[in-house]
PDB file of N, CA and C in Angstrom:
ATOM      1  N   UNK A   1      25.290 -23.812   5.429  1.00  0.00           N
ATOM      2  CA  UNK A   1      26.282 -23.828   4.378  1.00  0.00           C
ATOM      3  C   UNK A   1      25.579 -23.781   3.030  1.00  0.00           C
ATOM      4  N   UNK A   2      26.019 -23.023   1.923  1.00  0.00           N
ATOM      5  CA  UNK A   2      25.900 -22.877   0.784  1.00  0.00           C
ATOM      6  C   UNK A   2      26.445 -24.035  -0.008  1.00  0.00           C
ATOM      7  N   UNK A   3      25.877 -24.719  -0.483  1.00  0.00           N
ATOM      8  CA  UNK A   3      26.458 -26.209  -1.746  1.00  0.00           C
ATOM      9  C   UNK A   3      26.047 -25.457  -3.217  1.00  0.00           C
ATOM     10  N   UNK A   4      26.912 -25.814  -3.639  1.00  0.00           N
ATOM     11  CA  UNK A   4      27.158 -25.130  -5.145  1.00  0.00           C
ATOM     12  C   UNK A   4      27.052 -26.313  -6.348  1.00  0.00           C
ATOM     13  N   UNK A   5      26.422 -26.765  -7.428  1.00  0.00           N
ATOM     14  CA  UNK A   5      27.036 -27.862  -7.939  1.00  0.00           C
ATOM     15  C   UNK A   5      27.252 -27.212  -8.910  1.00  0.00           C
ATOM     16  N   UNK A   6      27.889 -27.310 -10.031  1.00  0.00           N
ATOM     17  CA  UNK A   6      28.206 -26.585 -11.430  1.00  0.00           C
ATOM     18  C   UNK A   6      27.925 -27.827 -12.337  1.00  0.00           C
ATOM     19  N   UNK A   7      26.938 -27.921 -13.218  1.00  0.00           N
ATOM     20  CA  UNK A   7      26.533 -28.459 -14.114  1.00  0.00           C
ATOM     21  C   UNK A   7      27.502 -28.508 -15.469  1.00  0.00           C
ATOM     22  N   UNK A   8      28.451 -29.273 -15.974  1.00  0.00           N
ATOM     23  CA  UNK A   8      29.240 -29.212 -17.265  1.00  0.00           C
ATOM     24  C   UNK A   8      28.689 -30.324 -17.913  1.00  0.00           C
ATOM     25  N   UNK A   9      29.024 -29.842 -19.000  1.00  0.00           N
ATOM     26  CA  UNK A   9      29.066 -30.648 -20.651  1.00  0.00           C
ATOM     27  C   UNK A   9      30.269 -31.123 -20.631  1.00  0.00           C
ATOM     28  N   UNK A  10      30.000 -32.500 -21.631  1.00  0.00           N
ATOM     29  CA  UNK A  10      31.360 -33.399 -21.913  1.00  0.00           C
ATOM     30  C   UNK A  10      32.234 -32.864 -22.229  1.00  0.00           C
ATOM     31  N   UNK A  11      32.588 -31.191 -22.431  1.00  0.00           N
ATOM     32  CA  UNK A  11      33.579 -30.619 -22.827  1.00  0.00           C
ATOM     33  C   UNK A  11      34.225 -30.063 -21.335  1.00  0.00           C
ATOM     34  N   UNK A  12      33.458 -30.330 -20.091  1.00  0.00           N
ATOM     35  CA  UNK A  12      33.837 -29.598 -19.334  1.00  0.00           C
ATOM     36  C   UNK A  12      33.103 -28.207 -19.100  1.00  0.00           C
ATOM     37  N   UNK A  13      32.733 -28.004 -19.806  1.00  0.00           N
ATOM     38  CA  UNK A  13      31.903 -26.163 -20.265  1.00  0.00           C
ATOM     39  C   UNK A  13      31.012 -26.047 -19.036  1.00  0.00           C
ATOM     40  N   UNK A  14      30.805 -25.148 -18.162  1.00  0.00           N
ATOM     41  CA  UNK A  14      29.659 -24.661 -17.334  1.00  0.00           C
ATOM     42  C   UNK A  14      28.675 -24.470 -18.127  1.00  0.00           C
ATOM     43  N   UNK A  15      27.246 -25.381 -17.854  1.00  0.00           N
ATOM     44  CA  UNK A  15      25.827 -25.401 -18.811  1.00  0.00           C
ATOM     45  C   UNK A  15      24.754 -24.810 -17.631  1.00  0.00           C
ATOM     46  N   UNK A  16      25.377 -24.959 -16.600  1.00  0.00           N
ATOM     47  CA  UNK A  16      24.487 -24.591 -15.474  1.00  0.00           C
ATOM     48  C   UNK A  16      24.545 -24.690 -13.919  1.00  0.00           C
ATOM     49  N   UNK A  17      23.872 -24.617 -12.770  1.00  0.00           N
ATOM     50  CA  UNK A  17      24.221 -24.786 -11.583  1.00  0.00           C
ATOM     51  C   UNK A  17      22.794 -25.453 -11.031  1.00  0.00           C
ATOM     52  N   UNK A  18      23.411 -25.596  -9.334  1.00  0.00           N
ATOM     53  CA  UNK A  18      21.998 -25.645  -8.422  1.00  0.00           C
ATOM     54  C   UNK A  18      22.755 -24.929  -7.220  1.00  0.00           C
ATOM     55  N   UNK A  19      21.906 -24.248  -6.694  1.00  0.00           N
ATOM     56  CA  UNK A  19      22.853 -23.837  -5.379  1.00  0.00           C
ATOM     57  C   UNK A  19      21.563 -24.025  -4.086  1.00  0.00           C
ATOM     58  N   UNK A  20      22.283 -24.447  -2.978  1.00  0.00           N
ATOM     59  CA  UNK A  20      20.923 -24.730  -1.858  1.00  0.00           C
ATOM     60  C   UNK A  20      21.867 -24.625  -0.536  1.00  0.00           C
ATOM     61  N   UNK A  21      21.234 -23.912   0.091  1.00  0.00           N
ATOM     62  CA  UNK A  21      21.483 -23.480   1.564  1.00  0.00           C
ATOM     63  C   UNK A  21      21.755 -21.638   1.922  1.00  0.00           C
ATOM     64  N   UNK A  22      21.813 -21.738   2.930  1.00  0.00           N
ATOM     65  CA  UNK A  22      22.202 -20.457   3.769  1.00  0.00           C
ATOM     66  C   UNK A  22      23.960 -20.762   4.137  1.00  0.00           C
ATOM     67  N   UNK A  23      24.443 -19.975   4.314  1.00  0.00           N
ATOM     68  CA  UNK A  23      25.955 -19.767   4.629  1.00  0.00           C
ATOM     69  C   UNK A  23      26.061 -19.238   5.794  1.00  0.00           C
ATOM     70  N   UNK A  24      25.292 -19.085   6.588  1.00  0.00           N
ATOM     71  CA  UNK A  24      25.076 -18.848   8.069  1.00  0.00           C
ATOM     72  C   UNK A  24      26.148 -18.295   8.726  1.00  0.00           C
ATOM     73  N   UNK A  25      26.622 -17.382   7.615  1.00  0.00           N
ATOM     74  CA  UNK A  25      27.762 -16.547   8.208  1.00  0.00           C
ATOM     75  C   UNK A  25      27.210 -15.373   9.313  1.00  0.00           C
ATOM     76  N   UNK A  26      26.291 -14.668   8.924  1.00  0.00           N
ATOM     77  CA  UNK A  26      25.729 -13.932   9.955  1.00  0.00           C
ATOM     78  C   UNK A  26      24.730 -13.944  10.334  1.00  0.00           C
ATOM     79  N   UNK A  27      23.482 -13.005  11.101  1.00  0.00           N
ATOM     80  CA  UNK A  27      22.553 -12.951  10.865  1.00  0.00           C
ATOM     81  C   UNK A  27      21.748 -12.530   9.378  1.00  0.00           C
ATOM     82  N   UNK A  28      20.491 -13.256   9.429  1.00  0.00           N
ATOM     83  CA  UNK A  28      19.726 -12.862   8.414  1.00  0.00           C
ATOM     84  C   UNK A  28      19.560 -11.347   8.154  1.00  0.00           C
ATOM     85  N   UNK A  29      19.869 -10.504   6.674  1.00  0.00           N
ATOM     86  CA  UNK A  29      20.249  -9.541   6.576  1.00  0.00           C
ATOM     87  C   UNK A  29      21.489  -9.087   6.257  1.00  0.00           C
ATOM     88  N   UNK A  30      22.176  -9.566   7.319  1.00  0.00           N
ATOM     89  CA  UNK A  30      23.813  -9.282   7.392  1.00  0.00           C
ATOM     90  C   UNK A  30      24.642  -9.879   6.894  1.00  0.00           C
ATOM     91  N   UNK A  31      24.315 -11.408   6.215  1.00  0.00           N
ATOM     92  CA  UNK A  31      25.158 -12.293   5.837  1.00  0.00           C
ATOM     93  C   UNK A  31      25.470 -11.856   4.235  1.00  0.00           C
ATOM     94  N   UNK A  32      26.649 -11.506   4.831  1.00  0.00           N
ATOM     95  CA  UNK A  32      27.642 -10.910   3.176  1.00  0.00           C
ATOM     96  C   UNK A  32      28.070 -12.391   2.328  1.00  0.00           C
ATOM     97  N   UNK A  33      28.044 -13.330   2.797  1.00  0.00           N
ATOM     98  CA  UNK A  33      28.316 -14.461   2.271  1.00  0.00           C
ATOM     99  C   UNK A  33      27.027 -14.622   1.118  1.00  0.00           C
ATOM    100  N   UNK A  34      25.838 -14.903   2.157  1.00  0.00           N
ATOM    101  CA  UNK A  34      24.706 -14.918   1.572  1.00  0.00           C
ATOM    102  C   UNK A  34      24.441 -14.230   0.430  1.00  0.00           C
ATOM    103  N   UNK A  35      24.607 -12.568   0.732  1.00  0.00           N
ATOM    104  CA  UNK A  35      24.484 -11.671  -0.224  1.00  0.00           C
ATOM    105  C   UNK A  35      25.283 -11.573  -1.744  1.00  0.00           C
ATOM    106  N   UNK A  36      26.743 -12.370  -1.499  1.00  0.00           N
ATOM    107  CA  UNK A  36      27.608 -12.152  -2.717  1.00  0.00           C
ATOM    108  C   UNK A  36      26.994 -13.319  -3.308  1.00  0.00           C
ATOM    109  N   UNK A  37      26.770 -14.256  -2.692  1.00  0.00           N
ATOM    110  CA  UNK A  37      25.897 -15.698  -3.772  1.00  0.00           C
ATOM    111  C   UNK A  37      24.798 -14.759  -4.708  1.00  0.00           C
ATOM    112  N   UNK A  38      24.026 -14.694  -3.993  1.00  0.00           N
ATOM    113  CA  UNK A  38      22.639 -14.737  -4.502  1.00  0.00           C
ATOM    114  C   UNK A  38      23.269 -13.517  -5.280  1.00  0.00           C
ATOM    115  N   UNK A  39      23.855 -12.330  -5.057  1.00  0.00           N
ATOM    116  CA  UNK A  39      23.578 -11.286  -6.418  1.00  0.00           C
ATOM    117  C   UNK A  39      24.579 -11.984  -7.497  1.00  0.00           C
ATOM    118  N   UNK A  40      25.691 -12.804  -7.449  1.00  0.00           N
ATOM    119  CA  UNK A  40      26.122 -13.625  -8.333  1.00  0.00           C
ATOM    120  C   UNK A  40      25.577 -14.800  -9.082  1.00  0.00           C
ATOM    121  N   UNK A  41      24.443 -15.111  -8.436  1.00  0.00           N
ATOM    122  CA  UNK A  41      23.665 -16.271  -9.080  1.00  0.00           C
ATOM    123  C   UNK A  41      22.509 -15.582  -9.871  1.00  0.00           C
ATOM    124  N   UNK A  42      21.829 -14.756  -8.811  1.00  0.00           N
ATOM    125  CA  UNK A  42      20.487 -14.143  -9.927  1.00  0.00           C
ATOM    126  C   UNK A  42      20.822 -13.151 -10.686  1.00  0.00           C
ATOM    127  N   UNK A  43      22.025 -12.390 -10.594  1.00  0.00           N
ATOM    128  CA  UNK A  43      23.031 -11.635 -11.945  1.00  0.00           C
ATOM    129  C   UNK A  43      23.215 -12.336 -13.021  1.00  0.00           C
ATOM    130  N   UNK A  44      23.658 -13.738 -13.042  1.00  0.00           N
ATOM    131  CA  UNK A  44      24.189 -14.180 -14.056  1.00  0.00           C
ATOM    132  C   UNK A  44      22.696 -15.278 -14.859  1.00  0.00           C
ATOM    133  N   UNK A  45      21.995 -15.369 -13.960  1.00  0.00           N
ATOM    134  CA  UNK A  45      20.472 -15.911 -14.569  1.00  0.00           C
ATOM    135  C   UNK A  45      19.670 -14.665 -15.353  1.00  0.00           C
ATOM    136  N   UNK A  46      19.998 -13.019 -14.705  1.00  0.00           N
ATOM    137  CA  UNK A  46      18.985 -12.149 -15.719  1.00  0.00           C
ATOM    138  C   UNK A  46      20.082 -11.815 -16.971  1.00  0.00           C
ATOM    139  N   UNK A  47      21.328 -12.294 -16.381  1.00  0.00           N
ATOM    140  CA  UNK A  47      22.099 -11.085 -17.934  1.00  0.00           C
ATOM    141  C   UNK A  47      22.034 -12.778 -18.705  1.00  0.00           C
ATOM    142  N   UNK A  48      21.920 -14.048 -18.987  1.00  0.00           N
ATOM    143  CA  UNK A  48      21.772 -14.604 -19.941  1.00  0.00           C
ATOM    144  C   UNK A  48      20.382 -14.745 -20.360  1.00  0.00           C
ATOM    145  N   UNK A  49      19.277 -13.960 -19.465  1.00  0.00           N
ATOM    146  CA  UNK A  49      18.294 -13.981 -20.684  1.00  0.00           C
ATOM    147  C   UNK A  49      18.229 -13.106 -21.101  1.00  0.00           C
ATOM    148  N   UNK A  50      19.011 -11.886 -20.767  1.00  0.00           N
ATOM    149  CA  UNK A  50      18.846 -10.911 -21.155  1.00  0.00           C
ATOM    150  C   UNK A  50      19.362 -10.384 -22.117  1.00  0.00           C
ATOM    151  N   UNK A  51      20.558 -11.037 -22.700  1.00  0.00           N
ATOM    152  CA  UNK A  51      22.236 -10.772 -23.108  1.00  0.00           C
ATOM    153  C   UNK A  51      22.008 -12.100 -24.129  1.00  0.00           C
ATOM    154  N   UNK A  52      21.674 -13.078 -24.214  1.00  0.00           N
ATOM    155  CA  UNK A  52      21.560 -13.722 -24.907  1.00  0.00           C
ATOM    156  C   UNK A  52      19.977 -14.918 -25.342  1.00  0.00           C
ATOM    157  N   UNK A  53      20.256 -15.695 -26.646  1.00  0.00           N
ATOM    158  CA  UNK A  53      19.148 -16.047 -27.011  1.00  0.00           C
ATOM    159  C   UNK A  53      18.968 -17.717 -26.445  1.00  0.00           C
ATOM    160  N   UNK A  54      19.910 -18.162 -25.777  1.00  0.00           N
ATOM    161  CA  UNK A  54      19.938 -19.107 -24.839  1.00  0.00           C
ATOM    162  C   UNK A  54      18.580 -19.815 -24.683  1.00  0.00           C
ATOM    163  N   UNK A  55      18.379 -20.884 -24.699  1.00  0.00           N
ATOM    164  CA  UNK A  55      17.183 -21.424 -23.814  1.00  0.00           C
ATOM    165  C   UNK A  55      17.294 -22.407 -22.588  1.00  0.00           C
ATOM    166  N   UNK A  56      16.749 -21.825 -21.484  1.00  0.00           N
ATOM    167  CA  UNK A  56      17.125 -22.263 -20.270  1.00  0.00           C
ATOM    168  C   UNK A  56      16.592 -22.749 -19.617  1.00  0.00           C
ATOM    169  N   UNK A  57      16.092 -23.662 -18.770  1.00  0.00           N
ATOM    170  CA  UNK A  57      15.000 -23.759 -17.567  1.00  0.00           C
ATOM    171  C   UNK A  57      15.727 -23.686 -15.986  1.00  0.00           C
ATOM    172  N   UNK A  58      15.020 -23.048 -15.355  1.00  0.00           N
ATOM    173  CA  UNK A  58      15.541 -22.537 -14.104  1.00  0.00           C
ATOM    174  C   UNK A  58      13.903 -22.746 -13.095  1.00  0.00           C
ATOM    175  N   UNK A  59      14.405 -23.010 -11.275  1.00  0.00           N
ATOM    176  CA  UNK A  59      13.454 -23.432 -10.728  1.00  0.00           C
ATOM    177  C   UNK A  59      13.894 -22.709  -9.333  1.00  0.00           C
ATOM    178  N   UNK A  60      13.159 -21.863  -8.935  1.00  0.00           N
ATOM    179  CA  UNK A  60      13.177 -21.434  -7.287  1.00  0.00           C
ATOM    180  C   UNK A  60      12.315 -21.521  -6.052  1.00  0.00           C
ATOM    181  N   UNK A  61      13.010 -22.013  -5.113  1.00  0.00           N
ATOM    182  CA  UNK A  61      11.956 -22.781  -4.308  1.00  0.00           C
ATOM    183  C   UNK A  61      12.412 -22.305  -3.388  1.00  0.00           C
ATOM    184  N   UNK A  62      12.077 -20.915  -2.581  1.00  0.00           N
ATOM    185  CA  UNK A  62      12.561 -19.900  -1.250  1.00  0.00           C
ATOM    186  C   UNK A  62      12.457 -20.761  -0.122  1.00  0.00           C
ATOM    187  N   UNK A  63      11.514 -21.885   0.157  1.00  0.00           N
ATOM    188  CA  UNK A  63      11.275 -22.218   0.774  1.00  0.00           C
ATOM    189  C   UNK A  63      12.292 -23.538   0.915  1.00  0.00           C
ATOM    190  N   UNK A  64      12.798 -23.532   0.271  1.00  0.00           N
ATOM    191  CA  UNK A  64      13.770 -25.254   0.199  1.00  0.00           C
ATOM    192  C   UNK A  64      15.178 -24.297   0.260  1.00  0.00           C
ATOM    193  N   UNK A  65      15.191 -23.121  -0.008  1.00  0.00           N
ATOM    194  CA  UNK A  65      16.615 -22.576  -0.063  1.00  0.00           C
ATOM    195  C   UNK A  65      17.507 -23.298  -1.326  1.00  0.00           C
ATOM    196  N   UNK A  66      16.442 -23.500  -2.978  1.00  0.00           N
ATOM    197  CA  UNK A  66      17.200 -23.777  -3.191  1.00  0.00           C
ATOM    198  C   UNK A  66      16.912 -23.566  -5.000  1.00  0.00           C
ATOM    199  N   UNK A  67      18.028 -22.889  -5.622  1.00  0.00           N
ATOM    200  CA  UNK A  67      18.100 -22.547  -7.066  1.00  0.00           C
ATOM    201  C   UNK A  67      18.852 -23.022  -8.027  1.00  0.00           C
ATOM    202  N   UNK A  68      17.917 -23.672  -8.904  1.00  0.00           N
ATOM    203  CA  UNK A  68      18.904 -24.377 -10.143  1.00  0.00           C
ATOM    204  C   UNK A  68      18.164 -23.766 -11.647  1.00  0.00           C
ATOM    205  N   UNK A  69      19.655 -23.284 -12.141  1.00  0.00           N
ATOM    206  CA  UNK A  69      19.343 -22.870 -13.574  1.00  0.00           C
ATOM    207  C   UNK A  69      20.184 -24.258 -14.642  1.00  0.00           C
ATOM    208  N   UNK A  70      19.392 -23.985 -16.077  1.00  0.00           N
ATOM    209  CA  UNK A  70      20.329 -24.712 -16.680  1.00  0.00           C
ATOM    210  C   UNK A  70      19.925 -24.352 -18.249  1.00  0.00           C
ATOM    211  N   UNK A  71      21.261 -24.221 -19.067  1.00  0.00           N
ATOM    212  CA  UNK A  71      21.259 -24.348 -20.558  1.00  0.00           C
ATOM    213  C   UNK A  71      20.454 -25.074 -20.827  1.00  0.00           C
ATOM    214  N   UNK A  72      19.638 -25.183 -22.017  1.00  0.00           N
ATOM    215  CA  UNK A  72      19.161 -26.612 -22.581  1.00  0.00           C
ATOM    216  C   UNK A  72      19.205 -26.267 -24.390  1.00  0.00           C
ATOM    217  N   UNK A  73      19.914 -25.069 -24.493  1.00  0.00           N
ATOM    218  CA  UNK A  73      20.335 -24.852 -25.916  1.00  0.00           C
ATOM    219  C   UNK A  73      21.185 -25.654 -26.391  1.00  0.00           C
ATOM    220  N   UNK A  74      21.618 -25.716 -27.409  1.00  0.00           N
ATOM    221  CA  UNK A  74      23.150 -26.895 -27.894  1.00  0.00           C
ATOM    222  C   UNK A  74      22.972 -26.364 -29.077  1.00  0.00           C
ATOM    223  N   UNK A  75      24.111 -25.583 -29.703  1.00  0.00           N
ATOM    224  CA  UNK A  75      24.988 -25.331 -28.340  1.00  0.00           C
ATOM    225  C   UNK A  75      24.968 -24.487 -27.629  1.00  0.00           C
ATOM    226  N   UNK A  76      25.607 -24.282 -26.491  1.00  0.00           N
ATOM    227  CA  UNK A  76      25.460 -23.379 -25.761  1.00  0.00           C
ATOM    228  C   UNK A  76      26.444 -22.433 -26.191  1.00  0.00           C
ATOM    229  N   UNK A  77      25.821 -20.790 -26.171  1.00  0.00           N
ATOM    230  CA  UNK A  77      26.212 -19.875 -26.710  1.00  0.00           C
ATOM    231  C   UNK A  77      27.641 -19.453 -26.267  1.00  0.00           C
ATOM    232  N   UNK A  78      28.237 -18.529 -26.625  1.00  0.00           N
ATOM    233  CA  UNK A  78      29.994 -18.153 -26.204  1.00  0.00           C
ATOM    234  C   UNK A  78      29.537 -17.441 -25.028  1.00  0.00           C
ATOM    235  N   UNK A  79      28.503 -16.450 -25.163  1.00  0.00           N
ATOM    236  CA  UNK A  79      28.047 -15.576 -24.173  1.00  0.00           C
ATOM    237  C   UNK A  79      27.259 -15.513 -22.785  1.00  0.00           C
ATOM    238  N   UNK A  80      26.662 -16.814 -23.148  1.00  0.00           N
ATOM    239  CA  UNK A  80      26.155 -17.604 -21.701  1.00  0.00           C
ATOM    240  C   UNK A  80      27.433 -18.543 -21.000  1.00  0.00           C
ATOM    241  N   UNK A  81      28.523 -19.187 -21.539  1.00  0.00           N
ATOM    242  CA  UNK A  81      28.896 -19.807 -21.187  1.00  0.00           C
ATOM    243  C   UNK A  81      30.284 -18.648 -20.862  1.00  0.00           C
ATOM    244  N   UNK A  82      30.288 -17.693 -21.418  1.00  0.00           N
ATOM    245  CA  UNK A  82      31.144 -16.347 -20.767  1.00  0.00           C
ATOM    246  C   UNK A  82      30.475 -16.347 -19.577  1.00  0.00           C
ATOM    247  N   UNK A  83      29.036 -15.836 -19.013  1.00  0.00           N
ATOM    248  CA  UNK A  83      28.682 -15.766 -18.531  1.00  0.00           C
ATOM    249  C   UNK A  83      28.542 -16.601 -17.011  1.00  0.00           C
ATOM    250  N   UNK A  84      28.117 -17.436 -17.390  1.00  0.00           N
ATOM    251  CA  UNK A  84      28.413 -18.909 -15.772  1.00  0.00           C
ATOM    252  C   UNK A  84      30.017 -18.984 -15.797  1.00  0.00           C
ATOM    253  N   UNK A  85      30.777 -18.916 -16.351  1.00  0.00           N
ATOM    254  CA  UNK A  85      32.213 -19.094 -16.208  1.00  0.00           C
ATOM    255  C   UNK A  85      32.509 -17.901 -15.142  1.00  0.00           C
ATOM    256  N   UNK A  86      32.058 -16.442 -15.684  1.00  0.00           N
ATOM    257  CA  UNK A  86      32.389 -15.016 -14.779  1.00  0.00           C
ATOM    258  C   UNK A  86      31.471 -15.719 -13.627  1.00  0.00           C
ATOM    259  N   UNK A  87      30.467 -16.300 -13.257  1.00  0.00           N
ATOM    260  CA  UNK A  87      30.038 -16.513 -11.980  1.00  0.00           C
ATOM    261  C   UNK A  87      30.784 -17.130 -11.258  1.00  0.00           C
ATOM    262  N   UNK A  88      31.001 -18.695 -11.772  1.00  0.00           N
ATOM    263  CA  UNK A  88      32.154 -19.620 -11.056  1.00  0.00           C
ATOM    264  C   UNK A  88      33.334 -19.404 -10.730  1.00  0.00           C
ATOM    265  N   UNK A  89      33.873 -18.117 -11.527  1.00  0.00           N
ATOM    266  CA  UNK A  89      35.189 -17.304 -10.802  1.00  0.00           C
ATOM    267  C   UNK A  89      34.406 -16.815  -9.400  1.00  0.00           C
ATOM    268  N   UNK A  90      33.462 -15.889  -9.598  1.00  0.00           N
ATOM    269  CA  UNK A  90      32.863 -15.121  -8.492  1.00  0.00           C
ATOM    270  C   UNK A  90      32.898 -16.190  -6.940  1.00  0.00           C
ATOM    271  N   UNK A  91      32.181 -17.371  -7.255  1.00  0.00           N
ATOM    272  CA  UNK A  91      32.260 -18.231  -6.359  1.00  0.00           C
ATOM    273  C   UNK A  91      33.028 -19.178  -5.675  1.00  0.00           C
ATOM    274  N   UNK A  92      33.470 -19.099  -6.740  1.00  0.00           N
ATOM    275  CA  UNK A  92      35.512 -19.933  -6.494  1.00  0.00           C
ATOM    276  C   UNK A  92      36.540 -18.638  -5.170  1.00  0.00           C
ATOM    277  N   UNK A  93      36.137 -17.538  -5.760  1.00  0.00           N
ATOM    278  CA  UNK A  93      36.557 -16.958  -5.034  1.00  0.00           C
ATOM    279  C   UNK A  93      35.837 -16.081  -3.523  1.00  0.00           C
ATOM    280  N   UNK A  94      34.755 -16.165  -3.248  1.00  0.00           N
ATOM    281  CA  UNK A  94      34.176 -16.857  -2.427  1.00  0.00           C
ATOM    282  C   UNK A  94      34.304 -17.320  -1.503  1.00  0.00           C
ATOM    283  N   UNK A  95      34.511 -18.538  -1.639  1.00  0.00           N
ATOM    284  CA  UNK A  95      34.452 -19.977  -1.175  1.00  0.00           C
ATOM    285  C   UNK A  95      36.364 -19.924  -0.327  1.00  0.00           C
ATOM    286  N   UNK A  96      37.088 -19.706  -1.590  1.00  0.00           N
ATOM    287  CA  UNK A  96      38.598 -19.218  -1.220  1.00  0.00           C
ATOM    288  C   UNK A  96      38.391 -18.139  -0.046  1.00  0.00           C
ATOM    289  N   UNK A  97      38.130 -16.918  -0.278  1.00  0.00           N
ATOM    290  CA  UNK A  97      38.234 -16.133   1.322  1.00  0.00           C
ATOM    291  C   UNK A  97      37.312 -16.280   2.173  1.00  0.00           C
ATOM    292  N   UNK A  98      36.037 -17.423   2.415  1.00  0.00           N
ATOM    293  CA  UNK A  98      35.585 -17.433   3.287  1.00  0.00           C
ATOM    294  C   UNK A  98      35.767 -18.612   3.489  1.00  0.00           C
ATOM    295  N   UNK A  99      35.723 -19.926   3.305  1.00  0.00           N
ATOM    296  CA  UNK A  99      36.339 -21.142   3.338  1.00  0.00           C
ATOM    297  C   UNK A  99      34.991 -21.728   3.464  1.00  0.00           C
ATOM    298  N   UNK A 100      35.258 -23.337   3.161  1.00  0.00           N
ATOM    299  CA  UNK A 100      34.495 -24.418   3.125  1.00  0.00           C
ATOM    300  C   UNK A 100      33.143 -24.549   4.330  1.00  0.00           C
ATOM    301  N   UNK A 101      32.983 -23.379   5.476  1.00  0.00           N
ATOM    302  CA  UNK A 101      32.825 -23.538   6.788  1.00  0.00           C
ATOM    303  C   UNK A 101      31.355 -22.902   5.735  1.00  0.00           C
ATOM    304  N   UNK A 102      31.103 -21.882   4.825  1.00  0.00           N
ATOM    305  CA  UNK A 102      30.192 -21.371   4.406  1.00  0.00           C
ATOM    306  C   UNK A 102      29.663 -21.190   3.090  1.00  0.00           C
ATOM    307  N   UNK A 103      30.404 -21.966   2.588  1.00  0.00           N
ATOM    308  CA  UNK A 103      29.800 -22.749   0.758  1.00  0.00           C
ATOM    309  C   UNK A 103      31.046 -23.510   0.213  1.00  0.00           C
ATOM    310  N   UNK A 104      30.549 -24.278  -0.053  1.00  0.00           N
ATOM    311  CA  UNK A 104      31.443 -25.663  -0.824  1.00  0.00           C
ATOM    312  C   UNK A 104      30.675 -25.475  -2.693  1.00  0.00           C
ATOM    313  N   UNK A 105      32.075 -26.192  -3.337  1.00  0.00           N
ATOM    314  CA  UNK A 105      31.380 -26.243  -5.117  1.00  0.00           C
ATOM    315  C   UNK A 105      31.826 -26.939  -5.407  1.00  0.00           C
ATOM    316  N   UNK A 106      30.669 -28.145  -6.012  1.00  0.00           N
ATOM    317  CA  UNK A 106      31.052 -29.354  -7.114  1.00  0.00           C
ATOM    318  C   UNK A 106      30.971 -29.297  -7.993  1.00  0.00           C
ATOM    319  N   UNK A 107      31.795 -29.755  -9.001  1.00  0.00           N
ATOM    320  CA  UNK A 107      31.392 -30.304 -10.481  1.00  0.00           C
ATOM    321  C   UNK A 107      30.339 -31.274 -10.646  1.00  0.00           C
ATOM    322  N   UNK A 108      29.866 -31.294 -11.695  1.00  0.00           N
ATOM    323  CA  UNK A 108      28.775 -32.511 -12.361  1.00  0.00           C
ATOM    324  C   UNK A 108      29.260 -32.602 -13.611  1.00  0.00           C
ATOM    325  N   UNK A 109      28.884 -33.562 -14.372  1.00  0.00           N
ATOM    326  CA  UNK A 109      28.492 -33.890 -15.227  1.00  0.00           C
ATOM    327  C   UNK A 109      27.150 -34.262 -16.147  1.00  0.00           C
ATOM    328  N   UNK A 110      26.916 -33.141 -16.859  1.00  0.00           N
ATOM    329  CA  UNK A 110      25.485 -33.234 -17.229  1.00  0.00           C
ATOM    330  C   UNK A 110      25.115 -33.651 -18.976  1.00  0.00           C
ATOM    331  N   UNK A 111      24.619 -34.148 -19.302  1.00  0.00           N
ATOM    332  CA  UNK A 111      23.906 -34.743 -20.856  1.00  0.00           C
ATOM    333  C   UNK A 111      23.543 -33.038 -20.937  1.00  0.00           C
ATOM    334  N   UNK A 112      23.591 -33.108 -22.211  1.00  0.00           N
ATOM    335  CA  UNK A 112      23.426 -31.946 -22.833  1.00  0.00           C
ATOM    336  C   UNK A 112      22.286 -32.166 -23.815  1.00  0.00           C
TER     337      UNK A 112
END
């Protein structure tokens, strides 16, 4: 299973994520579950450095199955936080047609 946490600011605002696991929907290769995460997670990690002047720290560990990005600008820009918002739709919906059996998503609360 895929665990999702979504990192917010006291406003509520998406500042960042961690995501860790496999969704063991199919085999390795085949898992479309797998595949819509990860190009939704490492999409939305190159277009905010790419797209904006954001400063971020982010950590990948292939071996732990497991990726966390995060704002550490303040504030955080309209365009990064456009940005993780268009992801958390992506994954919200997701999560909705494949169900809880192959990624779950929490909120946090994070200091900014």
């Amino acid at each position: 299973m895929i665990k999702v946490t979504i990192y917010q600011d006291q406003e509520a605002e998406c500042i960042g994520f961690q995501m860790k696991g496999h969704a063991e929907f199919a085999a390795y290769g085949e898992d479309i579950v797998c595949s819509a995460v990860s190009v939704l997670v490492i999409n939305t990690m190159n277009a905010i450095e790419t797209f904006t002047q954001d400063v971020f720290e982010h950590d990948i560990h292939s071996k732990k199955d497991l990726v966390s990005f995060r704002i550490t600008s303040n504030p955080v820009s309209h365009d990064a936080k456009l940005l993780l918002n268009s992801m958390v739709l992506g994954l919200e919906q997701i999560a909705k047609e494949y169900g809880k059996k192959y990624i779950t998503l929490k909120k946090r609360k994070q200091e900014v």
